[in-house]
N, C-alpha and C. Protein backbone atom coordinates (compact mmCIF):
# COMPACT_ATOMS: atom_id res chain seq x y z
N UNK A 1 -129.99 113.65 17.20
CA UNK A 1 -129.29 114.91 17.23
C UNK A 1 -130.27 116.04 17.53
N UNK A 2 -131.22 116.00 17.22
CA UNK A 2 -132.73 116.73 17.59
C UNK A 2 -132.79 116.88 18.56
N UNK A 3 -132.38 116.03 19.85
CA UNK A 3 -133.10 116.38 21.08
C UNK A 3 -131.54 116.37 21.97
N UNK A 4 -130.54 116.17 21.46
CA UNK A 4 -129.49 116.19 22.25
C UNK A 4 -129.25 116.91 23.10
N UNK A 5 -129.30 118.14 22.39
CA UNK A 5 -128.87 119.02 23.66
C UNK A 5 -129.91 119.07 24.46
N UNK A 6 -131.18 119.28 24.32
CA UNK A 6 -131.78 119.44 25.56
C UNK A 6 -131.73 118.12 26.55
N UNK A 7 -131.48 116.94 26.10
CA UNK A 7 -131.47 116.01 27.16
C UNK A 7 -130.38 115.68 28.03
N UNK A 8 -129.41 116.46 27.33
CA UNK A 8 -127.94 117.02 28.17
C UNK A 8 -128.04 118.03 29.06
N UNK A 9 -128.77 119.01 28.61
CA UNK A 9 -129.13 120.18 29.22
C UNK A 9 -130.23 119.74 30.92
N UNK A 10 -130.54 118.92 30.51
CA UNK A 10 -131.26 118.41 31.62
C UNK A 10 -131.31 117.04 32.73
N UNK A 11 -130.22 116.47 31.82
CA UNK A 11 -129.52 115.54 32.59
C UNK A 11 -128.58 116.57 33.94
N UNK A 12 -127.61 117.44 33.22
CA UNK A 12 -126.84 118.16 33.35
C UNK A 12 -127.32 119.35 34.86
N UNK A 13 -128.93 119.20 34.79
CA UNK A 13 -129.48 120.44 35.78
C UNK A 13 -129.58 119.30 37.07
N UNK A 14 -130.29 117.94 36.73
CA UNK A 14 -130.59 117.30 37.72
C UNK A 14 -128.97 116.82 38.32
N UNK A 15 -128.01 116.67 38.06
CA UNK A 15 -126.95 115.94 37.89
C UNK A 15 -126.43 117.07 39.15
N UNK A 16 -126.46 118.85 39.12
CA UNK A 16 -125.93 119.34 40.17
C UNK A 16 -126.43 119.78 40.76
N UNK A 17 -128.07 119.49 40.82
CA UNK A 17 -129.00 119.96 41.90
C UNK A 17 -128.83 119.27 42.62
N UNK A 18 -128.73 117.80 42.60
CA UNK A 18 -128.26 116.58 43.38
C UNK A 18 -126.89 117.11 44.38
N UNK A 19 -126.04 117.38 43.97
CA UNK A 19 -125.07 117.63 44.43
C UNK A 19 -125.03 118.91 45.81
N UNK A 20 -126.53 119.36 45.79
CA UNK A 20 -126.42 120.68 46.49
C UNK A 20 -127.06 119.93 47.46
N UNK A 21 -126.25 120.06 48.64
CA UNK A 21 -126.46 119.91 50.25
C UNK A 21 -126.28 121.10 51.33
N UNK A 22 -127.14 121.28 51.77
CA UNK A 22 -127.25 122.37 52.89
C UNK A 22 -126.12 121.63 53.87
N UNK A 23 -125.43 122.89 54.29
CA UNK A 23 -124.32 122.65 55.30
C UNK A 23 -125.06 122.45 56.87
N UNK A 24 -124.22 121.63 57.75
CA UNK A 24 -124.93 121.44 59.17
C UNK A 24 -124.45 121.86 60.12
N UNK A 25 -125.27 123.17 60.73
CA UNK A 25 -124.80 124.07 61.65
C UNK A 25 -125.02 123.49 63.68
N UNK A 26 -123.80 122.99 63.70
CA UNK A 26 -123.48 122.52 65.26
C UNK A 26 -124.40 123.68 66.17
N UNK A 27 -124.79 122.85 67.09
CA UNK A 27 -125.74 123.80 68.01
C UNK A 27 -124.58 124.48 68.82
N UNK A 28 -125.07 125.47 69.50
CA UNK A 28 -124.04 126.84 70.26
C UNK A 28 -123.96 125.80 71.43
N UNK A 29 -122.91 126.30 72.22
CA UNK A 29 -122.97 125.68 73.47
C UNK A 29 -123.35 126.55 74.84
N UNK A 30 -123.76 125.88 75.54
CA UNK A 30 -124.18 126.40 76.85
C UNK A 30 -123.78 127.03 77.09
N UNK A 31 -123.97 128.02 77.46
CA UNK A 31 -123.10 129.33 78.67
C UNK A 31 -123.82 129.53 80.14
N UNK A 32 -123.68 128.78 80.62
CA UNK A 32 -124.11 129.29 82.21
C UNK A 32 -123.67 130.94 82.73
N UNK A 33 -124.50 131.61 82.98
CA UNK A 33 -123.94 133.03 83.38
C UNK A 33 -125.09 132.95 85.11
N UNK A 34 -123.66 133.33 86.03
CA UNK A 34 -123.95 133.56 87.68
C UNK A 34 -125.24 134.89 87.61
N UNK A 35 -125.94 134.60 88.54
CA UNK A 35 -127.04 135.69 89.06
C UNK A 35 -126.50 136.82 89.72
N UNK A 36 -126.93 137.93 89.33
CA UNK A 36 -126.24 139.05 90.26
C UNK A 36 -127.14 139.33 91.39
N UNK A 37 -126.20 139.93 91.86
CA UNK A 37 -127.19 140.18 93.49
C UNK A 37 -127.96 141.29 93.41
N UNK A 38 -128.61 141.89 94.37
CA UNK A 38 -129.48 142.69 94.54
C UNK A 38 -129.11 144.09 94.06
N UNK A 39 -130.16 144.66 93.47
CA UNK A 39 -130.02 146.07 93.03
C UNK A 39 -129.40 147.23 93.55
N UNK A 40 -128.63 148.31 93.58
CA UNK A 40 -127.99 149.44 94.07
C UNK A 40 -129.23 150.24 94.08
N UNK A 41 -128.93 151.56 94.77
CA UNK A 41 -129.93 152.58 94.78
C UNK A 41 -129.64 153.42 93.31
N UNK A 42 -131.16 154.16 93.53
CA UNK A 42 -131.00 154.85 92.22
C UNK A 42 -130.39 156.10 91.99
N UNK A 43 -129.79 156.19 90.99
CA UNK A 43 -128.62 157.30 90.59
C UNK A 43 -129.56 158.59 90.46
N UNK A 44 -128.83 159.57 91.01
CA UNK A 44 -129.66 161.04 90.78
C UNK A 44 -130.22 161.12 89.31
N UNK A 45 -130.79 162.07 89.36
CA UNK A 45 -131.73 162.71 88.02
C UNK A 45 -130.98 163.41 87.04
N UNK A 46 -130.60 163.23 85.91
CA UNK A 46 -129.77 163.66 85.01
C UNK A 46 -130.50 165.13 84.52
N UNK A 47 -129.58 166.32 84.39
CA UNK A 47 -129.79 167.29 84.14
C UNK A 47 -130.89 167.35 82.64
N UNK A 48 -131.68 168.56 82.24
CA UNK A 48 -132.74 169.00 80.62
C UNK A 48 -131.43 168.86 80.18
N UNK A 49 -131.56 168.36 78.84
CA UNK A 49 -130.57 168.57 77.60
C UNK A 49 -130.95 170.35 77.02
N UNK A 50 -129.96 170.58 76.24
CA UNK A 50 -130.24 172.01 75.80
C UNK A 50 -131.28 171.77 74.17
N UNK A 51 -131.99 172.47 74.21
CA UNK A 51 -132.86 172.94 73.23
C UNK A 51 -132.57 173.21 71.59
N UNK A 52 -132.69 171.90 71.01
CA UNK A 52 -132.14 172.05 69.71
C UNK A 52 -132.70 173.05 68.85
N UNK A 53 -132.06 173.74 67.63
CA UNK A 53 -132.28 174.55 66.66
C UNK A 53 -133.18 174.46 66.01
N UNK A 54 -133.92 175.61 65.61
CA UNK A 54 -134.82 175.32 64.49
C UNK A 54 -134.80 175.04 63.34
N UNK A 55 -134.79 174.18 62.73
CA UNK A 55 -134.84 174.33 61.38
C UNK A 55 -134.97 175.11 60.28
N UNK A 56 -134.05 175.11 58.55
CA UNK A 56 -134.78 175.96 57.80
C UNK A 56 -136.08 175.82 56.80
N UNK A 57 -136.95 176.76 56.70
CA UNK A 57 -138.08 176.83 56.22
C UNK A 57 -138.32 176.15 54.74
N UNK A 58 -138.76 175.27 54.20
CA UNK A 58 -138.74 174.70 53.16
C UNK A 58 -139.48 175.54 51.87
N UNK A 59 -138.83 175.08 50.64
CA UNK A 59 -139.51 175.97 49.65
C UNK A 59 -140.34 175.73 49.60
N UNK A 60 -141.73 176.29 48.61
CA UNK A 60 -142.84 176.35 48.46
C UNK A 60 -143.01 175.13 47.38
N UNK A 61 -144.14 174.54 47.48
CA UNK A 61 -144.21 173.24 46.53
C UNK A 61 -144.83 173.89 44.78
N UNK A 62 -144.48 173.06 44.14
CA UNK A 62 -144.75 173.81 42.68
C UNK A 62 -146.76 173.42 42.33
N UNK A 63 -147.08 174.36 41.65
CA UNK A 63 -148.33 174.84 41.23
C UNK A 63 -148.99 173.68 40.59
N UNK A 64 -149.79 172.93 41.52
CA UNK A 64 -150.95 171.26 40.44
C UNK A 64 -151.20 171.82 39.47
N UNK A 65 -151.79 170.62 38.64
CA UNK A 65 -151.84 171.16 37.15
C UNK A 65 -153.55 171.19 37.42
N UNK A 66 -154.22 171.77 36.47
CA UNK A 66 -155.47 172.18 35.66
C UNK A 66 -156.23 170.74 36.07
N UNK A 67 -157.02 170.90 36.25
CA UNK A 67 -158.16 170.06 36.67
C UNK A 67 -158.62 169.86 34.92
N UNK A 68 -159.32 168.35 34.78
CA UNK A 68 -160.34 168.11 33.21
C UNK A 68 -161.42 168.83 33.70
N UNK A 69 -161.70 169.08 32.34
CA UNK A 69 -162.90 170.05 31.95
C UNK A 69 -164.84 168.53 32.62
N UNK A 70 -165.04 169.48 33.59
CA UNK A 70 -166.68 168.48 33.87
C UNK A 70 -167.36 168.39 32.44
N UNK A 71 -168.29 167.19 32.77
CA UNK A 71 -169.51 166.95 31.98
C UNK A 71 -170.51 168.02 31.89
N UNK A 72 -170.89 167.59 30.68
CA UNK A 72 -172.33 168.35 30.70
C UNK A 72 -173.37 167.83 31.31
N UNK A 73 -174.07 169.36 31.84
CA UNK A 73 -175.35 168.50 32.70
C UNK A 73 -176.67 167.78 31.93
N UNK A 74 -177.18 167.54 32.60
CA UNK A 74 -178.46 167.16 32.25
C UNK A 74 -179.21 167.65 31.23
N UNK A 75 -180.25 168.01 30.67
CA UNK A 75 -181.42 168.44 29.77
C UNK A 75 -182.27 169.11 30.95
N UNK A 76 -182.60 170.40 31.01
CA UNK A 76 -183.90 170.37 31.72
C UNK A 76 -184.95 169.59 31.03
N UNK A 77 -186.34 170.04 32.46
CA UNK A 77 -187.12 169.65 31.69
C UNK A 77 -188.67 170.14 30.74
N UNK A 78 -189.13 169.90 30.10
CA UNK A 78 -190.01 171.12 29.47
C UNK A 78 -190.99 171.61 31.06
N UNK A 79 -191.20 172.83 30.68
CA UNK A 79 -191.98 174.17 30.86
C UNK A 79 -193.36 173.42 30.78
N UNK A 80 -193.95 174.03 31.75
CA UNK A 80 -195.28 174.30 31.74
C UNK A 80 -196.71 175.02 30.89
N UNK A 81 -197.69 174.24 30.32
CA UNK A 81 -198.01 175.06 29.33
C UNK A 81 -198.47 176.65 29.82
N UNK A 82 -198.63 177.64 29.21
CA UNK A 82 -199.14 178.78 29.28
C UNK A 82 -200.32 178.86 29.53
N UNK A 83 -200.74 180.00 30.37
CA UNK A 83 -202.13 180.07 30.52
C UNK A 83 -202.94 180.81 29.30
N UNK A 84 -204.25 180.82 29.24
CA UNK A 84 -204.79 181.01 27.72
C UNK A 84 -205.10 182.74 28.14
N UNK A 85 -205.19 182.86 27.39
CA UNK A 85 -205.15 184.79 27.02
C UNK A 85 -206.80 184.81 27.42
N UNK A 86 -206.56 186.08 27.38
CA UNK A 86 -208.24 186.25 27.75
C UNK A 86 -208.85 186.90 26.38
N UNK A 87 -210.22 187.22 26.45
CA UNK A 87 -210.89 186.55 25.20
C UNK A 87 -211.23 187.91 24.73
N UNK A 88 -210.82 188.45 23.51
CA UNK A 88 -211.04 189.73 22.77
C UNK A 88 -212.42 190.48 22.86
N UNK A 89 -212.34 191.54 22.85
CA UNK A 89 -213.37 192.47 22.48
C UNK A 89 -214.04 192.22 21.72
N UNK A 90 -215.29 192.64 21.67
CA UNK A 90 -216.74 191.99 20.40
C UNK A 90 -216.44 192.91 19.70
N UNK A 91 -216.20 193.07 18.04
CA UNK A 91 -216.12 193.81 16.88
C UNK A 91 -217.48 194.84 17.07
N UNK A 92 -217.48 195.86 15.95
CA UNK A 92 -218.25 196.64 15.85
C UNK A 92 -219.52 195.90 14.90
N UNK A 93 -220.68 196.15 14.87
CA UNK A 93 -221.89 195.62 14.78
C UNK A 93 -222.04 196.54 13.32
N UNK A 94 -222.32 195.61 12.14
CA UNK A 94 -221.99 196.20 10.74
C UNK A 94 -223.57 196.81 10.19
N UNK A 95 -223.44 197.49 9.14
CA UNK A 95 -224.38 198.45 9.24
C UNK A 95 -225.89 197.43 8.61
N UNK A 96 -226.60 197.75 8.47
CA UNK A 96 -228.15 196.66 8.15
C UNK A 96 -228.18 196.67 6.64
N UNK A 97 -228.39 195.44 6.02
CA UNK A 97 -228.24 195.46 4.73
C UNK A 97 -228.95 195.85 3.60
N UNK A 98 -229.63 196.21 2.51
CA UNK A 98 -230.75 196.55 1.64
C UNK A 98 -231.63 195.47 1.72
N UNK A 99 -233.07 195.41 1.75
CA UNK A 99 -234.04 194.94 1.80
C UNK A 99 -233.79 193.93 -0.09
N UNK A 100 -234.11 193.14 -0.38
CA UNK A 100 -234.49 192.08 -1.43
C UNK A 100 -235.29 192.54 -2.22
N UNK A 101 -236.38 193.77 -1.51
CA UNK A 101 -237.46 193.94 -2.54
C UNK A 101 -238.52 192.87 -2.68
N UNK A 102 -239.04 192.03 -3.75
CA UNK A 102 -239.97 191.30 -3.92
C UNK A 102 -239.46 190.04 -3.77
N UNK A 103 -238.27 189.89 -3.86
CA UNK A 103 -237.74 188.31 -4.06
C UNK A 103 -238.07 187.49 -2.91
N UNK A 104 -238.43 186.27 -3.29
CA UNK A 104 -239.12 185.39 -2.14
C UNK A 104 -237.87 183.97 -1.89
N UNK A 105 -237.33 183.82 -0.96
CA UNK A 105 -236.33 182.54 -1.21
C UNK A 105 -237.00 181.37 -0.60
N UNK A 106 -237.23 180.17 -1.14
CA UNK A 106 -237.23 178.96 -0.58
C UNK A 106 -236.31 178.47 0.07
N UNK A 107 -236.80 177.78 1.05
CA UNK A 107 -235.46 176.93 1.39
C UNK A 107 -236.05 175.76 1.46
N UNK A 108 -235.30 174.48 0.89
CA UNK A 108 -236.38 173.24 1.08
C UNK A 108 -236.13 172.30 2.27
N UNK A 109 -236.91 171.41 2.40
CA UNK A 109 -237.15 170.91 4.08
C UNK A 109 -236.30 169.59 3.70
N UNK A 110 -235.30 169.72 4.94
CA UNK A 110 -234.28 168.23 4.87
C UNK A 110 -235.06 166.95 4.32
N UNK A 111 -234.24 166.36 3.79
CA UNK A 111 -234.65 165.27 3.23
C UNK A 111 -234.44 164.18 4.78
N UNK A 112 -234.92 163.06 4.79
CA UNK A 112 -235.19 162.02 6.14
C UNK A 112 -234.84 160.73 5.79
């Protein structure tokens, strides 16, 4: 009972596909048609036709929409360093200091 219907169902497809035959179309029959004889002269030149109307002017087409917003560009790229400043004025030369008096300073000789 499980498979019944479908094996009906498909008995049932092959059963009237079988049955379908293309109909057989008799060939036309001959028609012999007589040759005509030689050509007439040619008929005068048919008059210009008259000059059709112009057409009317079509409406105007409606307004595209907004373009997307572009990417962002690139990063430049860093700058060049700066050139160096030029080199300050020499300070004022400070006044000479008091003499020591008697005091004698050593200084002792590097050690080696």
């Amino acid at each position: 009972m499980k498979y019944s219907i479908m094996v009906s169902a498909v008995l049932m497809a092959l059963t009237l596909s079988a049955c379908d035959r293309p109909t057989v179309v008799a060939p036309a029959a001959v028609v012999t048609v007589p040759v005509p004889g030689p050509a007439g002269p040619a008929g005068a030149t048919g008059s210009t036709g008259a000059t059709g109307y112009t057409g009317a002017t079509g409406s105007t087409g409606d307004t595209g929409a907004t373009g997307s917003t572009g990417y962002t560009g690139a990063t430049g790229s860093t700058g060049d360093t700066g050139a160096t400043g030029t080199t300050g004025d020499t300070g004022a030369t400070g006044a000479r200091g008091k003499t020591g008096g008697d005091t004698v300073v050593i200084v002792p000789a590097p050690q080696r």
